[in-house]
N, C-alpha and C. Protein backbone atom coordinates (compact mmCIF):
# COMPACT_ATOMS: atom_id res chain seq x y z
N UNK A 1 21.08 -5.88 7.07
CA UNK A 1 20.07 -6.91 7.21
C UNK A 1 20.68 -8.11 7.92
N UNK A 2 20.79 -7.98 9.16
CA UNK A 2 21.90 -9.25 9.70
C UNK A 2 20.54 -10.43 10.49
N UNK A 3 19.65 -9.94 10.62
CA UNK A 3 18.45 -11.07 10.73
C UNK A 3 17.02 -10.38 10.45
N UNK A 4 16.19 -11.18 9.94
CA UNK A 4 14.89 -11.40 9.69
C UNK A 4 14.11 -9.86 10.86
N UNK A 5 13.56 -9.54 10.49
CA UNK A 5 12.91 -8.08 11.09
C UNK A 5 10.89 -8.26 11.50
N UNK A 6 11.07 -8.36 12.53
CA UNK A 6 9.58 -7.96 12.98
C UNK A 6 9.14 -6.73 12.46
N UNK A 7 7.98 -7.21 11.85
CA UNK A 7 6.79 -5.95 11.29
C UNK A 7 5.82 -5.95 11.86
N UNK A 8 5.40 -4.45 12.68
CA UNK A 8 4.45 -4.19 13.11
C UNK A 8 3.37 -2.88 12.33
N UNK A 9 2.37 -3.63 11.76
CA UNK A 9 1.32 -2.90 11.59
C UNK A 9 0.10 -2.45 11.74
N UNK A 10 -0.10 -0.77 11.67
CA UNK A 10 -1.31 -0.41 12.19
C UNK A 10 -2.35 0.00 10.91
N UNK A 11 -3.82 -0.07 11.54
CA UNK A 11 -4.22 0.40 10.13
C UNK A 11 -4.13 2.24 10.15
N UNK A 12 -4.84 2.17 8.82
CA UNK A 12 -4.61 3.46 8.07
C UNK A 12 -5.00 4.70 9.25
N UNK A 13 -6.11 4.51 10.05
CA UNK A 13 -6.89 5.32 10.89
C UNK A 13 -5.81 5.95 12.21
N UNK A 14 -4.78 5.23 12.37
CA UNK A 14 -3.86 5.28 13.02
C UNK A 14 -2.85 6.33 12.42
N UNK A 15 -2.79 6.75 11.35
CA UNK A 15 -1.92 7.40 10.38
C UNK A 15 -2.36 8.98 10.31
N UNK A 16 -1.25 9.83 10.24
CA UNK A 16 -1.78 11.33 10.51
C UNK A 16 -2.52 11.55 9.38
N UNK A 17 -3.85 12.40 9.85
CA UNK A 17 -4.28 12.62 8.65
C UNK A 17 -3.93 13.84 7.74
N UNK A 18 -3.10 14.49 7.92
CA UNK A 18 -2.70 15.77 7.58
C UNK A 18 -1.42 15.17 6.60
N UNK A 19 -1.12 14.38 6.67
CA UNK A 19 0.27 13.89 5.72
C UNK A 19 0.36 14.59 4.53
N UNK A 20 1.48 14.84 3.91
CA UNK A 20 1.63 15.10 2.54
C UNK A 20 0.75 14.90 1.54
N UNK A 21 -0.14 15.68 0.78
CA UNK A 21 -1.41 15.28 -0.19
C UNK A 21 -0.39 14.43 -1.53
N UNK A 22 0.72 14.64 -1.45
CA UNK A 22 1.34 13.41 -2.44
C UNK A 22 1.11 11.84 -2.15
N UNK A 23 1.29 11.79 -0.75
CA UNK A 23 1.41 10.67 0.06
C UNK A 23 -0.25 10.14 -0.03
N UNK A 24 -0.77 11.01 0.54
CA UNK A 24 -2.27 10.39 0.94
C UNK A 24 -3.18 10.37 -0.18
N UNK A 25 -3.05 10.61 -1.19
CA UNK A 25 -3.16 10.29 -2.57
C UNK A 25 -3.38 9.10 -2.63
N UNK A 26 -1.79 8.27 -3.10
CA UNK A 26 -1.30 7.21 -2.92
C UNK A 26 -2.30 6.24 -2.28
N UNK A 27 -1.97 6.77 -0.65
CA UNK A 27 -2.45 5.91 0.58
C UNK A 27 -3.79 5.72 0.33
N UNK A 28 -5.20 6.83 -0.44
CA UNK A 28 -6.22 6.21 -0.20
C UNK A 28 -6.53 5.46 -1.58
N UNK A 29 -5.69 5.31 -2.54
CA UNK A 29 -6.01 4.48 -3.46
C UNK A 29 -5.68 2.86 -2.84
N UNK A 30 -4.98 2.84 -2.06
CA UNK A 30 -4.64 1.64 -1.61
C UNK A 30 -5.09 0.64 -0.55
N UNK A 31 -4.79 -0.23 -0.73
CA UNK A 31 -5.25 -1.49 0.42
C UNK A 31 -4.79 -1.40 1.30
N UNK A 32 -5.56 -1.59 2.79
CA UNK A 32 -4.57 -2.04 3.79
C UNK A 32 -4.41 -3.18 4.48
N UNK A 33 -2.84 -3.43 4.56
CA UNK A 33 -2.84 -4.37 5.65
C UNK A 33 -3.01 -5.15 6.24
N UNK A 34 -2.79 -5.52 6.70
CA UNK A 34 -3.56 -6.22 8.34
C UNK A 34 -2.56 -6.81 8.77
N UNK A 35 -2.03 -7.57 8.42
CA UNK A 35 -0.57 -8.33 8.79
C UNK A 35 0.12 -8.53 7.69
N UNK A 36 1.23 -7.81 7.20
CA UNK A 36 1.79 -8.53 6.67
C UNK A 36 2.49 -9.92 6.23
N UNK A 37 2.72 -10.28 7.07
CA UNK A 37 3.62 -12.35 7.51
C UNK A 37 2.09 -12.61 6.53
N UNK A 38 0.75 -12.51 6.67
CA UNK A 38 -0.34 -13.25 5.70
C UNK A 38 0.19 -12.93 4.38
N UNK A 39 -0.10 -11.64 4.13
CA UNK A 39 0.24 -11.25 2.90
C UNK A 39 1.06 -11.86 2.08
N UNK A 40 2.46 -11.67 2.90
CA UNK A 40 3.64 -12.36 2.05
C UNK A 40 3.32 -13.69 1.93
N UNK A 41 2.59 -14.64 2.78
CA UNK A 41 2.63 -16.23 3.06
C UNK A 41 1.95 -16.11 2.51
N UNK A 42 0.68 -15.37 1.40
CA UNK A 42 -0.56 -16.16 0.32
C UNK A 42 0.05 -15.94 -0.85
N UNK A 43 0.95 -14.50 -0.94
CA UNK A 43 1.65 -14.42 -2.24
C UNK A 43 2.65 -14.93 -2.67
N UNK A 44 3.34 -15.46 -2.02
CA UNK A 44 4.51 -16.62 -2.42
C UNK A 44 3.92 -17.62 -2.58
N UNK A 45 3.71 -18.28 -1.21
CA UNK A 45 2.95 -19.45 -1.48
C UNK A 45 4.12 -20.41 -0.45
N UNK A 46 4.30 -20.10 0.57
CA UNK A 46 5.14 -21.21 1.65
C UNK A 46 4.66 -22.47 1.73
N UNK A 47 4.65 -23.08 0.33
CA UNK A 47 3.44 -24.58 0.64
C UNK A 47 4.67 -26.28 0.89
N UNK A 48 4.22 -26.55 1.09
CA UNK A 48 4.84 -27.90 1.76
C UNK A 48 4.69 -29.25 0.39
N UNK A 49 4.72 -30.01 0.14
CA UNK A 49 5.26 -30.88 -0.79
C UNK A 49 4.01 -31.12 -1.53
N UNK A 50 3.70 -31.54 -2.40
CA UNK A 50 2.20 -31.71 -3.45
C UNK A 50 1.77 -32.68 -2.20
N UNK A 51 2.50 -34.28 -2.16
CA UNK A 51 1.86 -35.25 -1.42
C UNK A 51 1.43 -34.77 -0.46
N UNK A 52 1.71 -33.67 0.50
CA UNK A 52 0.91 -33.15 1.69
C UNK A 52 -0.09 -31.79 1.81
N UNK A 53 -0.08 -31.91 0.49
CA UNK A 53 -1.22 -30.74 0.18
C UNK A 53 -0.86 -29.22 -0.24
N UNK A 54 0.94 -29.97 -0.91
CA UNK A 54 0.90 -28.42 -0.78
C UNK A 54 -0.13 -28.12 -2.75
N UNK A 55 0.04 -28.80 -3.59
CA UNK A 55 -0.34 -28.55 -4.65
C UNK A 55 -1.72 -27.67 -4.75
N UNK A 56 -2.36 -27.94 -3.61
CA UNK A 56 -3.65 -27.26 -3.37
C UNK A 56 -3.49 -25.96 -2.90
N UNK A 57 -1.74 -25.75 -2.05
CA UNK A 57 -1.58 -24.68 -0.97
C UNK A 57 -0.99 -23.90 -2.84
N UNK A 58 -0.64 -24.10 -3.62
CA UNK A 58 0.22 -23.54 -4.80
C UNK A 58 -0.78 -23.02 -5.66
N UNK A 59 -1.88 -23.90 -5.64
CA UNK A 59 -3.04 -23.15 -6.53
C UNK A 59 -3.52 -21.84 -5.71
N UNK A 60 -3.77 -22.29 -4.61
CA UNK A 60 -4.59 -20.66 -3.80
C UNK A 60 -3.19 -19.63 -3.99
N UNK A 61 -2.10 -19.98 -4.28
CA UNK A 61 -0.76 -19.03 -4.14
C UNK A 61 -1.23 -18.12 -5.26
N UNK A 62 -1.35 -18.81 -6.41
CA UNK A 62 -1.29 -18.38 -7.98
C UNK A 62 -2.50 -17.72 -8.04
N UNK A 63 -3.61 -17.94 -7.22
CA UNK A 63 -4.74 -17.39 -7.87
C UNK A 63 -4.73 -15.93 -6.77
N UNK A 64 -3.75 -15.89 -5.70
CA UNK A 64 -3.92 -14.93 -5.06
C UNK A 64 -2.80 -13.35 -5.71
N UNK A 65 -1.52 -14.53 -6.10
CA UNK A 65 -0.92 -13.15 -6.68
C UNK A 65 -1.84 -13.03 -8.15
N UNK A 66 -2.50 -13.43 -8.38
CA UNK A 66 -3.34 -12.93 -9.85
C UNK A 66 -4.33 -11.78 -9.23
N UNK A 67 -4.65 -12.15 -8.53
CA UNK A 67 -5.38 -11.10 -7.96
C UNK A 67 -4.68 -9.37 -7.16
N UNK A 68 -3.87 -10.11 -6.61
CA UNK A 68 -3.10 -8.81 -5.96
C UNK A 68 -1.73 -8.14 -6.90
N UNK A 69 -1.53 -8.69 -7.73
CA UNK A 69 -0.31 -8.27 -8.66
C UNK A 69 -0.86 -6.95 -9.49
N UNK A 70 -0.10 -6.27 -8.76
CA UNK A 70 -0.41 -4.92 -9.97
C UNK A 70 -1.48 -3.84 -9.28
N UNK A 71 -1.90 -4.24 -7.88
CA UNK A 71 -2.92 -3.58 -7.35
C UNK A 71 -1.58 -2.79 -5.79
N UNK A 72 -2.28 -1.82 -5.84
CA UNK A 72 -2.16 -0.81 -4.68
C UNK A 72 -2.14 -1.39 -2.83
N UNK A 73 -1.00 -1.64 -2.25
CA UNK A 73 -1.74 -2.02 -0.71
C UNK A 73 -0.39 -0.98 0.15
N UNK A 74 -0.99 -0.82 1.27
CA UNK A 74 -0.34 0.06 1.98
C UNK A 74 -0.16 -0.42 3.85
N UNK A 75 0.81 -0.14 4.31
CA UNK A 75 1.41 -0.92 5.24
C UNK A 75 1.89 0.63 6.25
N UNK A 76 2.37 0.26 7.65
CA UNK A 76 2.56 1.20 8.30
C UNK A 76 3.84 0.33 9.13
N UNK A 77 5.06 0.53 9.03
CA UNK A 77 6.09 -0.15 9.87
C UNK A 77 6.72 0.41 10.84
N UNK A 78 6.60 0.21 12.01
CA UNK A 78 6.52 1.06 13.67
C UNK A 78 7.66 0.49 14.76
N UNK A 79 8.59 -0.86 14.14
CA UNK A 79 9.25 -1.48 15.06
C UNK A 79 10.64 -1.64 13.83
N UNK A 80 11.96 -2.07 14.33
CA UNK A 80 12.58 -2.42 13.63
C UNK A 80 13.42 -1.51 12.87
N UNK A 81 12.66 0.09 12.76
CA UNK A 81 13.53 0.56 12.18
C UNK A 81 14.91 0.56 12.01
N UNK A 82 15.46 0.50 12.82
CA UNK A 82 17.00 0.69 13.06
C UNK A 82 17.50 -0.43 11.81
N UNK A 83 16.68 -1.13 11.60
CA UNK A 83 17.90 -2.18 10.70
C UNK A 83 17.58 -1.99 9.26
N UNK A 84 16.49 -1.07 9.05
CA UNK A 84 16.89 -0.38 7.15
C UNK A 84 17.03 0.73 7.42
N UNK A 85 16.98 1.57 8.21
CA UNK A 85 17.36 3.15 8.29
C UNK A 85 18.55 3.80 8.65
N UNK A 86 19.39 4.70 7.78
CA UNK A 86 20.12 4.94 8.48
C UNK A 86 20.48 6.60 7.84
N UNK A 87 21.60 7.51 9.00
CA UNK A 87 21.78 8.31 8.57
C UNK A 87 22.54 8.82 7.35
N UNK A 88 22.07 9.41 6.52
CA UNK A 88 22.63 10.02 4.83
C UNK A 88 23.56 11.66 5.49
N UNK A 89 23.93 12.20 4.18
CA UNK A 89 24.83 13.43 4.56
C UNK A 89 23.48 14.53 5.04
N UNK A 90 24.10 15.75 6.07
CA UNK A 90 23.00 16.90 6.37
C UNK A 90 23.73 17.84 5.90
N UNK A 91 22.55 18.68 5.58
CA UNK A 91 22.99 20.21 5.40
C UNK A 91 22.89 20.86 6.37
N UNK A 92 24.23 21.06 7.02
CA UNK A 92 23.48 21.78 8.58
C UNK A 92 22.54 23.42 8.60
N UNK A 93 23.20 23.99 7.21
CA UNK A 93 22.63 25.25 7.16
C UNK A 93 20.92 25.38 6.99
N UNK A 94 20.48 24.41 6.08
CA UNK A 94 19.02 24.18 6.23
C UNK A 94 18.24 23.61 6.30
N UNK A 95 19.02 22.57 7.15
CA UNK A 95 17.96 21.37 7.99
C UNK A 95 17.63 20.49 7.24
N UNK A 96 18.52 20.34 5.93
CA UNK A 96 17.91 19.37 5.08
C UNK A 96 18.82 17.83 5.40
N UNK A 97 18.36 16.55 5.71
CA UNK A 97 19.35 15.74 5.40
C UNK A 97 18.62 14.52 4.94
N UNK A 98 19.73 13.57 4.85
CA UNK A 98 19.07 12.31 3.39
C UNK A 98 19.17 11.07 4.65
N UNK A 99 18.01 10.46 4.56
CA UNK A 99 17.86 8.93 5.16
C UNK A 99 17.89 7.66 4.28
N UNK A 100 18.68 6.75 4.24
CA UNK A 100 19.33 5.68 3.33
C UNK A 100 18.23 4.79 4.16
N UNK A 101 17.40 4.26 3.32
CA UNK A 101 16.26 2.74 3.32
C UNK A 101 16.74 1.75 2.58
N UNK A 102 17.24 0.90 3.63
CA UNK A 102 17.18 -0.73 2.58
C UNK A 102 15.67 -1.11 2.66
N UNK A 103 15.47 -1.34 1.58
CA UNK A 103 13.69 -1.93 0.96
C UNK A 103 13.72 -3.33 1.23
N UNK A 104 13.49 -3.61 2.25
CA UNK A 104 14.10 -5.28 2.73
C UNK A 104 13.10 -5.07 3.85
N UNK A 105 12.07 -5.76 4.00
CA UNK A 105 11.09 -5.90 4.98
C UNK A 105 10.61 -7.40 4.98
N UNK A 106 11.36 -8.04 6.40
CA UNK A 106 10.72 -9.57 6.48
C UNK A 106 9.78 -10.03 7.12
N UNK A 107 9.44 -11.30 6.46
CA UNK A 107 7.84 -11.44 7.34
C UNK A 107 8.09 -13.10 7.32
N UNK A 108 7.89 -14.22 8.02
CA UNK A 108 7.28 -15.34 8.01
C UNK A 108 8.74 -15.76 7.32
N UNK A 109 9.98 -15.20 7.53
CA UNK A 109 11.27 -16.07 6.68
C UNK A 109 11.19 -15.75 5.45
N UNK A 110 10.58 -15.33 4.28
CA UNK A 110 10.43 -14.11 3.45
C UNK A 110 10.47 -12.83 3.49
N UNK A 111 10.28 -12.00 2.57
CA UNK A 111 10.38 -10.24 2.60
C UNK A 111 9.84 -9.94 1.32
N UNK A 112 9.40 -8.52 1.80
CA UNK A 112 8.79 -7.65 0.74
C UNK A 112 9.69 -6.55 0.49
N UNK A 113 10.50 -6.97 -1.16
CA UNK A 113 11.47 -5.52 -1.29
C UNK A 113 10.85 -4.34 -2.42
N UNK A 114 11.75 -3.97 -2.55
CA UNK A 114 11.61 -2.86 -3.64
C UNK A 114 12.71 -3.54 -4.77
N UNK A 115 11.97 -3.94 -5.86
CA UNK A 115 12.41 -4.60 -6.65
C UNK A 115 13.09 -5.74 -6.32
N UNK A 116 13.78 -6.46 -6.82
CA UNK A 116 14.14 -8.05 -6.57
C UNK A 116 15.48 -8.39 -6.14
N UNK A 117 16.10 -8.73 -5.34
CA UNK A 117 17.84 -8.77 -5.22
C UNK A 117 18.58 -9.92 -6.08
N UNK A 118 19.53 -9.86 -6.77
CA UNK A 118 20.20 -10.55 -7.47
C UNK A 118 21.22 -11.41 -6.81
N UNK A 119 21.57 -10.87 -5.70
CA UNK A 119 22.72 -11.06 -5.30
C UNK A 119 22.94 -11.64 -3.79
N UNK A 120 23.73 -12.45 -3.12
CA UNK A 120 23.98 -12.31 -1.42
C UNK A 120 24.91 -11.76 -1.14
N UNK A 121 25.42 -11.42 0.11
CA UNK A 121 26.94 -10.45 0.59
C UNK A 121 27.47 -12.11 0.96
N UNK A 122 28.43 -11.82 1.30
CA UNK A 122 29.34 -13.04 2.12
C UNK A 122 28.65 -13.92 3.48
N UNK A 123 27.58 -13.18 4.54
CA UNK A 123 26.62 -13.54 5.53
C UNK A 123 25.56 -14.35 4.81
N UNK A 124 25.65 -13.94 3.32
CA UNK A 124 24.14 -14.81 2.69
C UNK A 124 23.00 -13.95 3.03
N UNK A 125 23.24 -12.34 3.18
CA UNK A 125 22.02 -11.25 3.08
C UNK A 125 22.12 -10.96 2.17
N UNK A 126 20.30 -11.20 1.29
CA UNK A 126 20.28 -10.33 -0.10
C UNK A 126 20.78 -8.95 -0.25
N UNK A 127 21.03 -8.79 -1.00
CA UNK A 127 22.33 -7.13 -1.15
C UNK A 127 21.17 -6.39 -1.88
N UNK A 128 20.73 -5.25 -1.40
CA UNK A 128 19.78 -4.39 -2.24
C UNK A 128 20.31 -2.73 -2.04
N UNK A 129 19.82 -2.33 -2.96
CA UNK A 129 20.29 -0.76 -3.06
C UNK A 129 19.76 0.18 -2.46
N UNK A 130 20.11 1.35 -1.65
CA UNK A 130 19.53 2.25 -1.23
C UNK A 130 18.36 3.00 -1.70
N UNK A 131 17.27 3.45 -1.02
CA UNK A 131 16.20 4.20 -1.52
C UNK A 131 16.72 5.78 -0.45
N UNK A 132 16.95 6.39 -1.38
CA UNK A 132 17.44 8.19 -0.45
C UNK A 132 16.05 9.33 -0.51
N UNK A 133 15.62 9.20 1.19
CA UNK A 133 14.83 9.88 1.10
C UNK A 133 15.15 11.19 1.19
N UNK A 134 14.91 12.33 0.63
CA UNK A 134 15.31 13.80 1.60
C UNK A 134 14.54 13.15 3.06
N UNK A 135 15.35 14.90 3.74
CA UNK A 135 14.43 14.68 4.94
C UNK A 135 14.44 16.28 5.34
N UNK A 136 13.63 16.72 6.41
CA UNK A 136 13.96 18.13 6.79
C UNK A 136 13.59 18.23 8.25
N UNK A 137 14.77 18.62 8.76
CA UNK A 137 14.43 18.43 10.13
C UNK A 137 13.31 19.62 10.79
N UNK A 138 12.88 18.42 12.09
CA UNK A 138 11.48 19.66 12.40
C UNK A 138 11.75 20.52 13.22
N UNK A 139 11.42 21.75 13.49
CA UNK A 139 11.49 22.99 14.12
C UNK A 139 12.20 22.63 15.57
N UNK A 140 13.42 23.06 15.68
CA UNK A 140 13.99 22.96 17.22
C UNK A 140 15.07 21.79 17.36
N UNK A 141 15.10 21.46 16.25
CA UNK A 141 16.01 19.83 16.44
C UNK A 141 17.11 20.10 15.60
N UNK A 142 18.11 19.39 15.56
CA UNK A 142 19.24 19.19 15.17
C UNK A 142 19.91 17.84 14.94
N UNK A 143 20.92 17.86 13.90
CA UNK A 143 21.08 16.26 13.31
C UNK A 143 21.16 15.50 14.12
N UNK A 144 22.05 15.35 15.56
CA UNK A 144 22.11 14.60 16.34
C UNK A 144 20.73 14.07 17.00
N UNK A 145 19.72 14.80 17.12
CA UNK A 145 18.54 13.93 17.77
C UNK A 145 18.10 13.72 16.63
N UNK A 146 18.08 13.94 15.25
CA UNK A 146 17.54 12.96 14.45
C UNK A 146 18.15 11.63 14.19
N UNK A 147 19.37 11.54 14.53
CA UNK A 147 20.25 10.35 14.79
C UNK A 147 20.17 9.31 15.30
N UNK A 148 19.22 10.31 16.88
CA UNK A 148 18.83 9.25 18.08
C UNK A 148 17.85 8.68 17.85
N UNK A 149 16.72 9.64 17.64
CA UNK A 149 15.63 8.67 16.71
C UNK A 149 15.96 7.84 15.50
N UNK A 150 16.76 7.76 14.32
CA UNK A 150 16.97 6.75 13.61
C UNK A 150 17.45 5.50 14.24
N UNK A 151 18.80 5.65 15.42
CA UNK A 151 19.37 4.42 15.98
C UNK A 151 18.24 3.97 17.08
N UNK A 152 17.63 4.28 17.54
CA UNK A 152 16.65 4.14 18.63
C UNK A 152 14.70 3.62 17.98
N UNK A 153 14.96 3.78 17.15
CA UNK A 153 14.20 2.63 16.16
C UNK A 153 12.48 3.54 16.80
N UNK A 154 12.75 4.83 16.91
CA UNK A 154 11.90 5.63 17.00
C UNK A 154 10.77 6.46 15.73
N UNK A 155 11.54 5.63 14.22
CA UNK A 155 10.65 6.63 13.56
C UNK A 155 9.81 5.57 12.95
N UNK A 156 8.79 5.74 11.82
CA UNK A 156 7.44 5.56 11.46
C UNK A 156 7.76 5.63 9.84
N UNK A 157 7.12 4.31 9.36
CA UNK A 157 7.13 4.40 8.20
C UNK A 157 5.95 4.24 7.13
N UNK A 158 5.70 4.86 6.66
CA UNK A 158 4.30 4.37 5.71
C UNK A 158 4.97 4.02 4.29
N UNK A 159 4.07 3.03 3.82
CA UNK A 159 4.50 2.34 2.79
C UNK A 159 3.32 2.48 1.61
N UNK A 160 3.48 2.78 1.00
CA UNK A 160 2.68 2.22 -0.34
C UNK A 160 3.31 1.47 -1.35
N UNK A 161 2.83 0.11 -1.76
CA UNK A 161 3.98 -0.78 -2.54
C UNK A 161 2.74 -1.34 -3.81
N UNK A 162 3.47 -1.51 -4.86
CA UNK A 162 2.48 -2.78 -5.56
C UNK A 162 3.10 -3.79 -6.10
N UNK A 163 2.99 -5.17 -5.29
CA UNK A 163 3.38 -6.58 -6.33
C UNK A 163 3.41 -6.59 -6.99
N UNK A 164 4.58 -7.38 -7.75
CA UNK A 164 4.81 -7.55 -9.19
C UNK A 164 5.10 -8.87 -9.70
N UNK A 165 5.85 -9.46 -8.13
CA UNK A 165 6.20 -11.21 -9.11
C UNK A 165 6.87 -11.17 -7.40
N UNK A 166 7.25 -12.86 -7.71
CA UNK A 166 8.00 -13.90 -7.03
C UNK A 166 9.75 -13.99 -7.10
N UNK A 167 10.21 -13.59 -6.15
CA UNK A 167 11.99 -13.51 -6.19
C UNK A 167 12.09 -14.60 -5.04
N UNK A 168 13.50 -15.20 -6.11
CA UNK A 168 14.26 -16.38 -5.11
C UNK A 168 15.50 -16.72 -5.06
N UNK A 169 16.40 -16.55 -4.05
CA UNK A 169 17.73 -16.58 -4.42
C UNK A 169 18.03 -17.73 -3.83
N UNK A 170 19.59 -18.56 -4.11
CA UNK A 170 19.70 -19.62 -3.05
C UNK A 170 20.22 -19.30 -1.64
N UNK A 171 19.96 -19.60 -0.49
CA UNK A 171 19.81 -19.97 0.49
C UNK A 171 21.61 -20.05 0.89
N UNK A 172 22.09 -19.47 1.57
CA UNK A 172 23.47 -20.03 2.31
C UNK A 172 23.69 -21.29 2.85
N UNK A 173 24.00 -22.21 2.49
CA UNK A 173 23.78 -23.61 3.91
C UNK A 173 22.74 -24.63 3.09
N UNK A 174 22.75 -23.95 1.79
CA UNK A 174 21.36 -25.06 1.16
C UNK A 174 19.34 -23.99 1.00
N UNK A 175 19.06 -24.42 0.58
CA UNK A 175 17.98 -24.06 0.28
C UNK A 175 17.70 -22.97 -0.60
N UNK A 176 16.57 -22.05 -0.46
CA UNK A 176 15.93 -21.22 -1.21
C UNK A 176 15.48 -20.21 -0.33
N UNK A 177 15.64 -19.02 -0.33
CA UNK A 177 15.19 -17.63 -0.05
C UNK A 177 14.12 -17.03 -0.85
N UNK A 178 12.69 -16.74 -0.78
CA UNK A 178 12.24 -16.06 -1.30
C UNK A 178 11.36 -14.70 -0.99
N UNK A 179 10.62 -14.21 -1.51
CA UNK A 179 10.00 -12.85 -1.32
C UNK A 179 9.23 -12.31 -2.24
N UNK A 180 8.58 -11.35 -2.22
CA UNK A 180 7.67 -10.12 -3.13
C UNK A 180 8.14 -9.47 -3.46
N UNK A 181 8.38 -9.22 -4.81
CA UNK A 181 8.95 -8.15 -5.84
C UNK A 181 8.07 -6.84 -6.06
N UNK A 182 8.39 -6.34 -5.28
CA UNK A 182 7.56 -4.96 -5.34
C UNK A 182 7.90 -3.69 -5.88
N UNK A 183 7.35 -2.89 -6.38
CA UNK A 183 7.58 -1.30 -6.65
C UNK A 183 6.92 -0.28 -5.76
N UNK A 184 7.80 0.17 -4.37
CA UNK A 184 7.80 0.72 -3.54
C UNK A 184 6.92 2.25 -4.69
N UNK A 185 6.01 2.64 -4.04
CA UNK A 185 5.02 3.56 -4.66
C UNK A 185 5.47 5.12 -4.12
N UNK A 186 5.55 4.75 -2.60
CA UNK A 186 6.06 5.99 -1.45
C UNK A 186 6.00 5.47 -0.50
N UNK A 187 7.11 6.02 0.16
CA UNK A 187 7.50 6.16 1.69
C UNK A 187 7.50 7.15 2.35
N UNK A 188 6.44 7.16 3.47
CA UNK A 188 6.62 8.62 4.22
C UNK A 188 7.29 8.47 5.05
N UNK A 189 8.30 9.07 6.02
CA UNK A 189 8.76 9.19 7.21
C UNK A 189 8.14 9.65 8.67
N UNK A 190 8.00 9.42 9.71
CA UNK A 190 7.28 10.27 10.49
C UNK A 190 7.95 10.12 11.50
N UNK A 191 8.08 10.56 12.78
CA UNK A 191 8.28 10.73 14.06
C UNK A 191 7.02 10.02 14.85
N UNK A 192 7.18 8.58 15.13
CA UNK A 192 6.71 7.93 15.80
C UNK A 192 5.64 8.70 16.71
N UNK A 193 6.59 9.07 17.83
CA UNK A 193 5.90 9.98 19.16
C UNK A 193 5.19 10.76 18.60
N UNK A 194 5.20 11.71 17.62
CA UNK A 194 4.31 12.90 17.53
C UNK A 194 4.06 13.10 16.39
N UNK A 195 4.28 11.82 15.06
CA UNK A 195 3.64 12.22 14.18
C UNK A 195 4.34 13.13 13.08
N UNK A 196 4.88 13.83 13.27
CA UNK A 196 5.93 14.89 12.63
C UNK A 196 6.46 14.80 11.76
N UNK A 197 5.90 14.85 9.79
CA UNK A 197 6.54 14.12 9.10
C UNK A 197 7.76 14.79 8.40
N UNK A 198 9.21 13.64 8.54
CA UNK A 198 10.57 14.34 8.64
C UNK A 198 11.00 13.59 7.32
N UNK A 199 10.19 12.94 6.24
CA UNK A 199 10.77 12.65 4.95
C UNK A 199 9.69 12.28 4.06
N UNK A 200 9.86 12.15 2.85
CA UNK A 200 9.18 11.58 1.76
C UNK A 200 10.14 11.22 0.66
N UNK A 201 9.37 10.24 0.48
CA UNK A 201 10.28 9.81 -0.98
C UNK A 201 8.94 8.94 -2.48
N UNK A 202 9.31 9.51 -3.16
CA UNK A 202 8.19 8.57 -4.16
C UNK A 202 8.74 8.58 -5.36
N UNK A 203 8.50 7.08 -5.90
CA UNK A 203 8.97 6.41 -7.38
C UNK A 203 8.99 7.53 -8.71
N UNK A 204 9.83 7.74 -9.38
CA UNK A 204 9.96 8.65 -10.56
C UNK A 204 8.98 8.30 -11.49
C-alpha cells in the first residue's frame, strides 16, 4: 500500500451473469455502488470543524452509518489492482494457485478494509493481513500469464462487504487516518478482458 488507490466502479449489470451461484447469491442481496469516495465520505463523516458546519456534516455521518451498518453493498474494482494483488504458491500439476489480497481499498484519503488495522509499518501504511483466495487457472494458460495479468493490473474484482464501524489510526507527520471497518462477505476474481472467473474467496 505505498499510496492511496483509485477505485473504479461499475454497476452490477456490467458483471458476468453466470458467476459462481455462491457469489451471486451474495451479490443480489446487496447494494450497489455508485462511487465509492461517496460512500466512504457519508460513512465516516470527513466533516470540517462544528464552527463551519461540520456538527451538522457529523449528524448526517451518524445517521448514515445507522442506516448502512450491518446492511449488504457490493462494489466492482477494475483499476489498481496491482497494489493489493499479488501472486501466492501454484500447483503446477493442477492449475490450482493462491492470490494474496490486501483488503485496503482507498477512496477520498480514507479506505474500506476488511476488518480494522491496528497498526502502521515504518512508511506509516496501515499493516493488514492477507485474504488467500484459491484460484484455478483457465483452460490454456499457465502461471506465468496469470502473473502478467496480476502485475499488469488486468484482473476484476467483485466485492461484497458489510459496515460495521469507524477505524482511526494516527497519521505519520501528525494527524488522523481513518476508514470503514468492514466484513469482506466475498470476493470474486475475474479476468477483466473476458470475464473468466479465476478465484473466489468467502468469509467462514
Amino acid at each position: 500500500m505505498k499510496s492511496m488507490m483509485l477505485i473504479t466502479l461499475l454497476l452490477p449489470t456490467l458483471a458476468m451473469a453466470d458467476v459462481d451461484q455462491r457469489f451471486a447469491k451474495l451479490r443480489d442481496q446487496a447494494e450497489a455502488l455508485g462511487a465509492v469516495s461517496a460512500f466512504v465520505e457519508k460513512y465516516v463523516g470527513d466533516c470540517a470543524s462544528k464552527l463551519l458546519g461540520g456538527g451538522e456534516c457529523e449528524k448526517n455521518a451518524a445517521l448514515f452509518r445507522k442506516a448502512a451498518t450491518g446492511k449488504k453493498f457490493y462494489m466492482i474494482i477494475t483499476e489498481e489492482t496491482a497494489g493489493v494483488l499479488s501472486m501466492g504458491e501454484v500447483k503446477m500439476k493442477d492449475g490450482l494457485f493462491v492470490l494474496n489480497l490486501t483488503p485496503f481499498f482507498a477512496a477520498s484519503g480514507m479506505a474500506i478494509t476488511h476488518g480494522a488495522p491496528t497498526r502502521t509499518d515504518a512508511d506509516g501504511n496501515p499493516v493488514m493481513s492477507f485474504i488467500r483466495i484459491d484460484g484455478q487457472l483457465p483452460d490454456g494458460w499457465n502461471p506465468a500469464m496469470m502473473a502478467r495479468q496480476v502485475s499488469s493490473q488486468a484482473l476484476r474484482l467483485q466485492i461484497v462487504f458489510t459496515p460495521q464501524d469507524v477505524w482511526s489510526l494516527p497519521k505519520k507527520g501528525g494527524g488522523t487516518m481513518k476508514g470503514v471497518k468492514a466484513k469482506f462477505d466475498a470476493v470474486l476474481v475475474s479476468v477483466g478482458r473476458t470475464g473468466d472467473q479465476v478465484g473466489l474467496w468467502t468469509s467462514k
